[in-house]
PDB file of N, CA and C in Angstrom:
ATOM      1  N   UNK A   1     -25.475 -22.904 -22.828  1.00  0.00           N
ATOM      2  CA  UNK A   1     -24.450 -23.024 -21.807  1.00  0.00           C
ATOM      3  C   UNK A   1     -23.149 -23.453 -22.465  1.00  0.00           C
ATOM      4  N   UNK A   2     -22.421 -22.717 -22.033  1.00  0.00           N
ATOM      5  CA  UNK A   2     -20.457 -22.837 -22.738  1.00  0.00           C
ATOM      6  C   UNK A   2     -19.765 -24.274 -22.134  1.00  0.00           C
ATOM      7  N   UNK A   3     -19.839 -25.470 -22.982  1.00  0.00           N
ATOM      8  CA  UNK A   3     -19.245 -26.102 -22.752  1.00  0.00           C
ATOM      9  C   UNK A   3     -17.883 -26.696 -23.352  1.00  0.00           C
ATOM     10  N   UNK A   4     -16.720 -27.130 -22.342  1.00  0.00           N
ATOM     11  CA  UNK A   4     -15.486 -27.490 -23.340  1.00  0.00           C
ATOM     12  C   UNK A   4     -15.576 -28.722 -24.355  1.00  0.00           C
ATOM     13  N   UNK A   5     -15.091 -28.163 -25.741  1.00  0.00           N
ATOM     14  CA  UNK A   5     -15.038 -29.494 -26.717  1.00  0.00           C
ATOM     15  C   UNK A   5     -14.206 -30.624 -26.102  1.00  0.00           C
ATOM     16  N   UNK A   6     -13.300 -30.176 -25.439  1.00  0.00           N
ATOM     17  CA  UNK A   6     -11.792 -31.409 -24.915  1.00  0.00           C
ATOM     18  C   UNK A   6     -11.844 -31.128 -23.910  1.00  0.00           C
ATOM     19  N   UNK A   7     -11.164 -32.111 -22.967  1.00  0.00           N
ATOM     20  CA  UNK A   7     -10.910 -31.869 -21.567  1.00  0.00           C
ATOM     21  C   UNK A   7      -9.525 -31.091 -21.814  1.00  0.00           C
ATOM     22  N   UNK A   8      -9.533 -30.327 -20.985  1.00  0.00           N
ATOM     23  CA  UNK A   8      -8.171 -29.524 -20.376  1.00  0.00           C
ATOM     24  C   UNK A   8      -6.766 -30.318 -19.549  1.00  0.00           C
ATOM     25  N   UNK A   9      -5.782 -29.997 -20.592  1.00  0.00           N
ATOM     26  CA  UNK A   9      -4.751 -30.861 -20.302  1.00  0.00           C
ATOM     27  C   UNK A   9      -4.122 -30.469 -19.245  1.00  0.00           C
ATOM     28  N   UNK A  10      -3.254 -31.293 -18.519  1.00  0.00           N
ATOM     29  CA  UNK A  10      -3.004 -31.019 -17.318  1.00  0.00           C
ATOM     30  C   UNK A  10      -1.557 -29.891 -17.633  1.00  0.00           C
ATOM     31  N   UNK A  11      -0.621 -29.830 -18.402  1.00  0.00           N
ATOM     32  CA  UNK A  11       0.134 -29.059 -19.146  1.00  0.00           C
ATOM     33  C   UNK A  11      -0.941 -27.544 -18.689  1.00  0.00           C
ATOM     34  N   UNK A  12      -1.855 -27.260 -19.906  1.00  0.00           N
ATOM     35  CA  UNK A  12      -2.896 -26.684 -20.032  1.00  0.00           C
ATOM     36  C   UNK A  12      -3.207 -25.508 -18.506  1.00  0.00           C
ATOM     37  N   UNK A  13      -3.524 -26.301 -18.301  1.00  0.00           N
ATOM     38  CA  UNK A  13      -4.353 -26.186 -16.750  1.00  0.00           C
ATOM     39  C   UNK A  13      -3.315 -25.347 -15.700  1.00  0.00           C
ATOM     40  N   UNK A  14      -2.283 -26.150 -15.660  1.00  0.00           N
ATOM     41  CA  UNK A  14      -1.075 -25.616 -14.859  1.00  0.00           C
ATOM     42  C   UNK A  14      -0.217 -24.359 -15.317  1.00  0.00           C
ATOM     43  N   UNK A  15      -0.586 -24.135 -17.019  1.00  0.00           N
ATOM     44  CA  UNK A  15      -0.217 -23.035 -17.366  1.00  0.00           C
ATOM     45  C   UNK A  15      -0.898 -21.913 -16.705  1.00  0.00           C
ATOM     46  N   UNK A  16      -2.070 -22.070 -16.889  1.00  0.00           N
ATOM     47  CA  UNK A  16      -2.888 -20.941 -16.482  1.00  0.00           C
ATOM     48  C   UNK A  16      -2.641 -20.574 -14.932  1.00  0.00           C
ATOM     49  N   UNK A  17      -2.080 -21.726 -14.199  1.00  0.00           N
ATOM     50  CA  UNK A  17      -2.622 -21.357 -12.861  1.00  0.00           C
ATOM     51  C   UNK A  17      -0.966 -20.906 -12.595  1.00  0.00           C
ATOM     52  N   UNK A  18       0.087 -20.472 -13.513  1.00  0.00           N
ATOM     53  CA  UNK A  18       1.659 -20.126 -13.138  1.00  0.00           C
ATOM     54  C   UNK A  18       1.909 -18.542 -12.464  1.00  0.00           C
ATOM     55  N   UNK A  19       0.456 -17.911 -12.244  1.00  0.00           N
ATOM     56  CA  UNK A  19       0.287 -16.659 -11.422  1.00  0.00           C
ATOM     57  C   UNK A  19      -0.285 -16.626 -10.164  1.00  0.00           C
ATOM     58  N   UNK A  20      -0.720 -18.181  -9.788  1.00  0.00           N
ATOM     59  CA  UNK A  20      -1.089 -18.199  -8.641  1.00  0.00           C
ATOM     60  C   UNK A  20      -0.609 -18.498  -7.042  1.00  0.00           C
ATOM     61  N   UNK A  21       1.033 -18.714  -7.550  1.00  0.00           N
ATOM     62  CA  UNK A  21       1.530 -18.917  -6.374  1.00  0.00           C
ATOM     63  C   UNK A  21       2.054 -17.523  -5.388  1.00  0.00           C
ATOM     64  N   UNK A  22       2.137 -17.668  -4.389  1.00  0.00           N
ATOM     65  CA  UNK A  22       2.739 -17.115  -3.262  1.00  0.00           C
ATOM     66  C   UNK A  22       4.139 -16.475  -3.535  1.00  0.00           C
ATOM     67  N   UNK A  23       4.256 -14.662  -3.582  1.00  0.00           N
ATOM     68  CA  UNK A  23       5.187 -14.329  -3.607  1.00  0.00           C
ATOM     69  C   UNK A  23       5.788 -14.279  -2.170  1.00  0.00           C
ATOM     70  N   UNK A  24       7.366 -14.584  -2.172  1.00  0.00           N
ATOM     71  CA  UNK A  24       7.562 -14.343  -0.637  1.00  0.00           C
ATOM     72  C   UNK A  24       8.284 -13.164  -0.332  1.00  0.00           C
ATOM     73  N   UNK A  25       8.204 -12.570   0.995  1.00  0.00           N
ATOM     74  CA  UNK A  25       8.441 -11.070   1.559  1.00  0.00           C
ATOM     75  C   UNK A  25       9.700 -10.617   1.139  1.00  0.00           C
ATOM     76  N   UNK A  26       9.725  -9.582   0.708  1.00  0.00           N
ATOM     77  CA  UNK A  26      11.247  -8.563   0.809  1.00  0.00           C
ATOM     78  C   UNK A  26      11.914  -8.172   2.139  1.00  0.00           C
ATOM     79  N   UNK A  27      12.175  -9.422   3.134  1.00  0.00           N
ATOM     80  CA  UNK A  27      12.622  -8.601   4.059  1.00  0.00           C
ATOM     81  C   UNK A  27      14.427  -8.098   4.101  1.00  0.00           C
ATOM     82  N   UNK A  28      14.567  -6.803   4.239  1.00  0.00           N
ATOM     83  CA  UNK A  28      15.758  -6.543   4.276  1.00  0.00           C
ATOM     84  C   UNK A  28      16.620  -5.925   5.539  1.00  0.00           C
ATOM     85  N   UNK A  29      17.671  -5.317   5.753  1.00  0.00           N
ATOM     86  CA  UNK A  29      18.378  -5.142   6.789  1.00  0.00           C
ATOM     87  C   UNK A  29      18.245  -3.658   6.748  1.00  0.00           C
ATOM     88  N   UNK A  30      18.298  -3.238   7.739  1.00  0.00           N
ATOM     89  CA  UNK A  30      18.009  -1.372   7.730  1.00  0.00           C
ATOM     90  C   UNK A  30      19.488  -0.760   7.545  1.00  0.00           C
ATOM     91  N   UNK A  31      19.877   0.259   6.674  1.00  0.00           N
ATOM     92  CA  UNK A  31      21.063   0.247   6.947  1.00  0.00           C
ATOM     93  C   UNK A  31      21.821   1.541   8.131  1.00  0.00           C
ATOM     94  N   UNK A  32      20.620   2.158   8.978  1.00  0.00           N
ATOM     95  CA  UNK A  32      20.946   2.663   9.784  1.00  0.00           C
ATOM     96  C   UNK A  32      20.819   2.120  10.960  1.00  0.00           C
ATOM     97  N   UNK A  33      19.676   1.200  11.481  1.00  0.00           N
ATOM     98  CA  UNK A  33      19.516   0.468  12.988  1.00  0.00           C
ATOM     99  C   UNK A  33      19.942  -0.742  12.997  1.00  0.00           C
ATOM    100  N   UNK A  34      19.547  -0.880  11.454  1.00  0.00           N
ATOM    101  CA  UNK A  34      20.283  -2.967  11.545  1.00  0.00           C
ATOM    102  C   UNK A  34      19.048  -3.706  11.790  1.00  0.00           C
ATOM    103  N   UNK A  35      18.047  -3.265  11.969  1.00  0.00           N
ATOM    104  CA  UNK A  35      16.872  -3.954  11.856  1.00  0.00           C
ATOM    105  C   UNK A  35      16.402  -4.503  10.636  1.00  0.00           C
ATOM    106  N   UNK A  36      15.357  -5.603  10.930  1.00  0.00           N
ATOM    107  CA  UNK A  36      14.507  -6.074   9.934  1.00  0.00           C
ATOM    108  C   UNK A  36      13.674  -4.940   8.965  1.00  0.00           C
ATOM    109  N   UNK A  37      13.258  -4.828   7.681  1.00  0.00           N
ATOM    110  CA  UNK A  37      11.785  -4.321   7.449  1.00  0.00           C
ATOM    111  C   UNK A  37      12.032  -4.448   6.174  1.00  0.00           C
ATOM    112  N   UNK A  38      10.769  -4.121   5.611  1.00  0.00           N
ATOM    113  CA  UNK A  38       9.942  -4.264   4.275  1.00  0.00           C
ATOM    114  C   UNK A  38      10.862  -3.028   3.305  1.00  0.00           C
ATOM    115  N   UNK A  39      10.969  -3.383   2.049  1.00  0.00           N
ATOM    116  CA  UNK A  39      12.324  -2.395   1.271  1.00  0.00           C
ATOM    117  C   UNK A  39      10.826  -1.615   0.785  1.00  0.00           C
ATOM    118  N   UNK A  40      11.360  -0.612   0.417  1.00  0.00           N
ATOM    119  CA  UNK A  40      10.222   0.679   0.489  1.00  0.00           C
ATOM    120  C   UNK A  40       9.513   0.987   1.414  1.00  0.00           C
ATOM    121  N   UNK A  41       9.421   1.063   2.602  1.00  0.00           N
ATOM    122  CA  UNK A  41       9.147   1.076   3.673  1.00  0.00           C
ATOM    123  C   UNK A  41       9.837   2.121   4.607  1.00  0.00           C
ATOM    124  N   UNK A  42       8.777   2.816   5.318  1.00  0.00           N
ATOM    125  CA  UNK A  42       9.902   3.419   6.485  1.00  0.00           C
ATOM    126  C   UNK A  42       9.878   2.870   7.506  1.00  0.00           C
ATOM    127  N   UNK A  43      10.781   2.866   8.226  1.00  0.00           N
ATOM    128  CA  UNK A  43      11.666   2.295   9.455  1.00  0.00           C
ATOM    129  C   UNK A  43      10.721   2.952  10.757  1.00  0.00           C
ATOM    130  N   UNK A  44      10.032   2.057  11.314  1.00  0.00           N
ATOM    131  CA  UNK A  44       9.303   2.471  12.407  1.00  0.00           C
ATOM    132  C   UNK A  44      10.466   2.695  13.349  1.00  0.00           C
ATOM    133  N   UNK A  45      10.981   1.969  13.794  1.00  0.00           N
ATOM    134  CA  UNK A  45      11.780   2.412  15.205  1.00  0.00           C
ATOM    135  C   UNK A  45      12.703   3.578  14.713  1.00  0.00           C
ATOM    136  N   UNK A  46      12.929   4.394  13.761  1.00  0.00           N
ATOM    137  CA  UNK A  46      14.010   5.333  13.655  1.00  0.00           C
ATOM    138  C   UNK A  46      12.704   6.496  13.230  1.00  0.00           C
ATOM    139  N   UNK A  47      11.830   5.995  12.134  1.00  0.00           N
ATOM    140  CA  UNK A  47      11.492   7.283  11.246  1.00  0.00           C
ATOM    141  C   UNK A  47      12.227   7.747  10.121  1.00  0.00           C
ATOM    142  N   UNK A  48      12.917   7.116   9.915  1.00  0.00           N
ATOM    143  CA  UNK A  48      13.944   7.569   8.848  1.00  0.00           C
ATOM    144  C   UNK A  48      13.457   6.760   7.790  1.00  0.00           C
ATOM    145  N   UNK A  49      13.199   7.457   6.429  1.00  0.00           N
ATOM    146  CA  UNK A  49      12.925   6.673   5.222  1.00  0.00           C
ATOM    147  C   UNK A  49      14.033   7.833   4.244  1.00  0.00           C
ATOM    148  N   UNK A  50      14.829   6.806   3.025  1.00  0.00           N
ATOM    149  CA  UNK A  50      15.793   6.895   2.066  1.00  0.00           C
ATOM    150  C   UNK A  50      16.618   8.580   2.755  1.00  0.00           C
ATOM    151  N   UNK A  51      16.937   8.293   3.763  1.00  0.00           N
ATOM    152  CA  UNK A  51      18.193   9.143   4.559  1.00  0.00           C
ATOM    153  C   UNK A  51      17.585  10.435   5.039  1.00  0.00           C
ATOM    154  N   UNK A  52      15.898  10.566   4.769  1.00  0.00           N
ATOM    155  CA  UNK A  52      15.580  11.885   5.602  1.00  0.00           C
ATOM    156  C   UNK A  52      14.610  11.585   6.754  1.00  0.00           C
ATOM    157  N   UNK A  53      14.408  12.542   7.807  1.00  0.00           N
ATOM    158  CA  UNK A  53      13.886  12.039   8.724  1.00  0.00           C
ATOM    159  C   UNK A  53      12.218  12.356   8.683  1.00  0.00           C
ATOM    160  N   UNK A  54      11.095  11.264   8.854  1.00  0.00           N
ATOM    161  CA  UNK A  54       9.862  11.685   7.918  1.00  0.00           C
ATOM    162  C   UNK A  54       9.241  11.538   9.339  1.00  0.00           C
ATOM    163  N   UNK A  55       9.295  10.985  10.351  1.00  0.00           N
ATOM    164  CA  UNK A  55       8.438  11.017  11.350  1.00  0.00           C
ATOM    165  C   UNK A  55       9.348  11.082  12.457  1.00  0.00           C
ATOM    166  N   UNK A  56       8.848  12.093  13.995  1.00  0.00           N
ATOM    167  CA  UNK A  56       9.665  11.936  14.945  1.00  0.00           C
ATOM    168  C   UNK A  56       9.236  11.211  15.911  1.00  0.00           C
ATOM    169  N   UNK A  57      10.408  10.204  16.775  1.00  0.00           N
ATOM    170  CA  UNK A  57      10.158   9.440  17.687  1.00  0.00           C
ATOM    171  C   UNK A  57       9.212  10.097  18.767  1.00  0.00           C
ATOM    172  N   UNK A  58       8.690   9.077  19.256  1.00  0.00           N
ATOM    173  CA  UNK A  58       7.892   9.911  20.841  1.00  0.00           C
ATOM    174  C   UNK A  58       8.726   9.119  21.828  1.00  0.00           C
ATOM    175  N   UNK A  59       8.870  10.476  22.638  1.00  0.00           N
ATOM    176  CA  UNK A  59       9.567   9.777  23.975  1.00  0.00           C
ATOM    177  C   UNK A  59       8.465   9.582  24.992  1.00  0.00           C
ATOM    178  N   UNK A  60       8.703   8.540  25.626  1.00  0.00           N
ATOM    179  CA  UNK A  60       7.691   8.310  26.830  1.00  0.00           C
ATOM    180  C   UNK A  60       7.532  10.081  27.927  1.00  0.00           C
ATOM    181  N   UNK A  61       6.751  10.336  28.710  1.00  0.00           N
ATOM    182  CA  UNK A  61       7.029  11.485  29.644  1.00  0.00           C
ATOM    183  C   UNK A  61       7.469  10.808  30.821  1.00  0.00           C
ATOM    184  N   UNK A  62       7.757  11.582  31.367  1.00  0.00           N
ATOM    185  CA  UNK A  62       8.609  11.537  33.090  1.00  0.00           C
ATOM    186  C   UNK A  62       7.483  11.401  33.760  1.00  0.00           C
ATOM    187  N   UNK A  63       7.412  10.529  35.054  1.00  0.00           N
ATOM    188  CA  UNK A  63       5.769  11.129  35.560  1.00  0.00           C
ATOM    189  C   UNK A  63       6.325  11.312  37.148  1.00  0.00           C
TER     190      UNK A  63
END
């Protein structure tokens, strides 16, 4: 069984763990609706991703 010769310094220790924190979100401004969203991302409320139109809105029907 693999055991350590030295205890692990706290230096040490904290090195290893300098990949474990929490990246936080890319949120950015849309620059056609002005909305919130994620950068690489397409724009749910428009459909529009990098200036072409990739999905079309649905309109509700008349009833």
């Amino acid at each position: 069984m693999a055991v350590p010769k030295r205890k692990t310094s706290k230096s040490k220790r904290n090195m290893r763990r300098s990949h474990d924190a929490l990246r936080s979100i890319n949120i950015i401004e849309d620059k056609e609706s002005g909305e919130p969203r994620l950068s690489h991302r397409l724009d749910i409320s428009t459909g529009i991703y990098n200036g072409k139109q990739i999905i079309s809105k649905k309109t509700p029907k008349d009833n």
